[in-house]
Protein backbone atom coordinates (compact mmCIF):
# COMPACT_ATOMS: atom_id res chain seq x y z
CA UNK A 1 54.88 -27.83 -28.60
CA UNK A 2 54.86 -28.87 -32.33
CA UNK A 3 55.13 -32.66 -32.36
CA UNK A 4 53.06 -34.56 -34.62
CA UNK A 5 51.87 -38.23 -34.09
CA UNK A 6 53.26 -40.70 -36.33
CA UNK A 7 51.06 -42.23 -38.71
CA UNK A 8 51.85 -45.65 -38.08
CA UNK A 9 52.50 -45.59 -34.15
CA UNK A 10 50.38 -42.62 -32.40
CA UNK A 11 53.05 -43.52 -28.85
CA UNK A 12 55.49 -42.32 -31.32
CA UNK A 13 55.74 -38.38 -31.86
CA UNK A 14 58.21 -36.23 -34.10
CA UNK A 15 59.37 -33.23 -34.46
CA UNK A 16 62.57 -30.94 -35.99
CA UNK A 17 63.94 -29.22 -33.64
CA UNK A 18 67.72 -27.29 -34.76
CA UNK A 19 67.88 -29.62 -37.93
CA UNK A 20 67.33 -32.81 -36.27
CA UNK A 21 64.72 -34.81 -35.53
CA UNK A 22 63.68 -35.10 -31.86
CA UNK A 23 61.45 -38.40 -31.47
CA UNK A 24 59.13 -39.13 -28.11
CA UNK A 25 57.73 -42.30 -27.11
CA UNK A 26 55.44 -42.96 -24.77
CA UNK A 27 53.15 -45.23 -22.51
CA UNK A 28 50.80 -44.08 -19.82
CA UNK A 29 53.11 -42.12 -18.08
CA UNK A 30 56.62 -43.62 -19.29
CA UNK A 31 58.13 -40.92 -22.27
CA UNK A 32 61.44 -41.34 -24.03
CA UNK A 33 63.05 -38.39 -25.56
CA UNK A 34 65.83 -38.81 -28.24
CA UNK A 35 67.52 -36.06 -29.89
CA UNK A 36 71.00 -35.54 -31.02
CA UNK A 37 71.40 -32.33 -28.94
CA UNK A 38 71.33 -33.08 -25.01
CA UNK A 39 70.61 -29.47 -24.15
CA UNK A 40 67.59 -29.64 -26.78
CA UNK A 41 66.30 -33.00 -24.58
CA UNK A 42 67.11 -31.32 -20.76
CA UNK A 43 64.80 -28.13 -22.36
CA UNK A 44 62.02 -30.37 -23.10
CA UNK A 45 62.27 -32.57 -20.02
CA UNK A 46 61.68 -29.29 -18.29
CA UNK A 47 58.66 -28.33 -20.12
CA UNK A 48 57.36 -31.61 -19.51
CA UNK A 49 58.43 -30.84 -15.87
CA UNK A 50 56.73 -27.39 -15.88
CA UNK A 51 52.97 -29.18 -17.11
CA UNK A 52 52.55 -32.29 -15.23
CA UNK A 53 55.21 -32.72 -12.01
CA UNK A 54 58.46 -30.97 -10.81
CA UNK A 55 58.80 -35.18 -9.23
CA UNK A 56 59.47 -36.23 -12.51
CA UNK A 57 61.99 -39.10 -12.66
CA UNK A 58 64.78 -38.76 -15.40
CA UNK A 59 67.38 -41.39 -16.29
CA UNK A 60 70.15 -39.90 -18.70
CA UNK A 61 72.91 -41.88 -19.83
CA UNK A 62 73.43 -45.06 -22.18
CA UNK A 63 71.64 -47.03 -20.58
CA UNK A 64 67.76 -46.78 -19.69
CA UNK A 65 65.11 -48.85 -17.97
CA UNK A 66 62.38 -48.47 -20.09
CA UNK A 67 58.68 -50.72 -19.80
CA UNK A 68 60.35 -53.46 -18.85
CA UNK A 69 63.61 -53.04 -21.76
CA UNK A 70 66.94 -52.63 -20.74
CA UNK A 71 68.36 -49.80 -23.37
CA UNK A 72 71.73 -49.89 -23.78
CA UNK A 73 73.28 -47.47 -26.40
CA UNK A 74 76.61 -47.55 -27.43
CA UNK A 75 78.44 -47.33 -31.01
CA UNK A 76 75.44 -46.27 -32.73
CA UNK A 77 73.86 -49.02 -31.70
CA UNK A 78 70.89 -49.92 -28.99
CA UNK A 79 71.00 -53.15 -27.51
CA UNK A 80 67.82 -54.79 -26.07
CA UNK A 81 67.04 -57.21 -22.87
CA UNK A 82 64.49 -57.97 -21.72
CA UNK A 83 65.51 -60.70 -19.19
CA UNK A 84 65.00 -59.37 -15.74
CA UNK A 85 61.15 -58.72 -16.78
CA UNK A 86 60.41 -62.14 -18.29
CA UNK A 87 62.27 -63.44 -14.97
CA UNK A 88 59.70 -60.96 -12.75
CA UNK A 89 56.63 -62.09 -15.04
CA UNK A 90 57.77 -66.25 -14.28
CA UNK A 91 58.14 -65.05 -10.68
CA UNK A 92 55.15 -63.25 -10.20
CA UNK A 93 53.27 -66.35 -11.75
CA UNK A 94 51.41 -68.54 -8.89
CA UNK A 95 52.61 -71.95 -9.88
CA UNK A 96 55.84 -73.06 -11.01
CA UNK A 97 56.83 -73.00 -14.33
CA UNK A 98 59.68 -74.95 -15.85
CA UNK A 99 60.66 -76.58 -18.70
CA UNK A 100 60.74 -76.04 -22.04
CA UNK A 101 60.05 -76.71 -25.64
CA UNK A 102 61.15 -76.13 -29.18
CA UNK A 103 58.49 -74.39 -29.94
CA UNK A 104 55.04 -73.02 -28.57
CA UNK A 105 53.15 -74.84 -31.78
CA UNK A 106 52.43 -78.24 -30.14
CA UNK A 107 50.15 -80.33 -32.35
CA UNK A 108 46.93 -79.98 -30.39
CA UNK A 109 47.69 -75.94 -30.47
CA UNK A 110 44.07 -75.58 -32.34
CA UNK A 111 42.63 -78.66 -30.87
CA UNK A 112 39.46 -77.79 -28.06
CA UNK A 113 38.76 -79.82 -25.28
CA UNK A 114 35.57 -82.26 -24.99
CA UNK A 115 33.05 -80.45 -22.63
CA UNK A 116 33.20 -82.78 -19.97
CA UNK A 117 37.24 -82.48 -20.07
CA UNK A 118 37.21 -78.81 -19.21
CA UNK A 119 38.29 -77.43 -16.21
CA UNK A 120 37.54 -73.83 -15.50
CA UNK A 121 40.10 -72.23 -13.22
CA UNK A 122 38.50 -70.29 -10.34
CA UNK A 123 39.24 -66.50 -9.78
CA UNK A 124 42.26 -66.21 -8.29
CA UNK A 125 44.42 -68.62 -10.70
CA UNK A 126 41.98 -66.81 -13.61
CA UNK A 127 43.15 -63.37 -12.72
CA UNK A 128 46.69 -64.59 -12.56
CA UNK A 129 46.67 -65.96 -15.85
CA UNK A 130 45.11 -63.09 -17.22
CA UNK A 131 47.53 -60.89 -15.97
CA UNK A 132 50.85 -62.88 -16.83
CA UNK A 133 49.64 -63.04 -20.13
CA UNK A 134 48.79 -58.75 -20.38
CA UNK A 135 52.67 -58.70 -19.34
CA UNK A 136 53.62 -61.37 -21.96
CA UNK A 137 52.49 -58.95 -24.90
């Protein structure tokens, strides 16, 4: 319906709609729809509603759960957290982590381990890993 991907981000489309910009984001099947007019955004929501699913969830408001973000919009302003994810993705790991550190560049960052000091981790703590770090990016 006239959006165009941007150039630099193509889960970022634009479009003018009444003289302002109306910008949609998007993962998979998570969209975000911004526009200055909230009639403009409920008309869209129901085309989107019209395509793919009259079940389609919508969150209106200031505040937003959003891929793991907590939006919160207020004085022109969004504010960003991100702390009840990182505290799922910690929970959902199979051993405990604690701790910390300054930061993640310890000196032996770059530094590979002899052969025979290897240890390869078997599936289960290998598929863990795997996926607590696709949730970390």
């Amino acid at each position: 319906e006239g959006f165009r991907l941007n150039p630099y981000n193509p889960c970022v489309a634009n479009k003018m709609v009444d003289g302002a910009q109306m910008t949609l984001t998007f993962h998979v099947d998570d969209i975000k729809i911004s526009h200055v007019n909230p009639a403009e955004v409920i008309r869209h929501i129901n085309w989107f509603k019209s395509i793919y699913d009259t079940n389609v969830r919508v969150s209106r408001g200031t505040t937003h759960d959003y891929l793991g973000m907590m939006l919160s919009y207020s004085n022109r302003q969004v504010r960003i957290l991100m702390t009840d994810y990182v505290k799922k993705v910690i929970n959902g790991f199979m051993e405990d982590i604690r701790g910390s550190a300054s930061t993640p560049a310890v000196e032996h960052l770059f530094q590979i381990r002899a052969e025979e000091e290897r240890v390869k981790l078997d599936n289960q703590r290998a598929q863990c890993l795997h996926g607590t770090v696709a949730q970390s990016l």
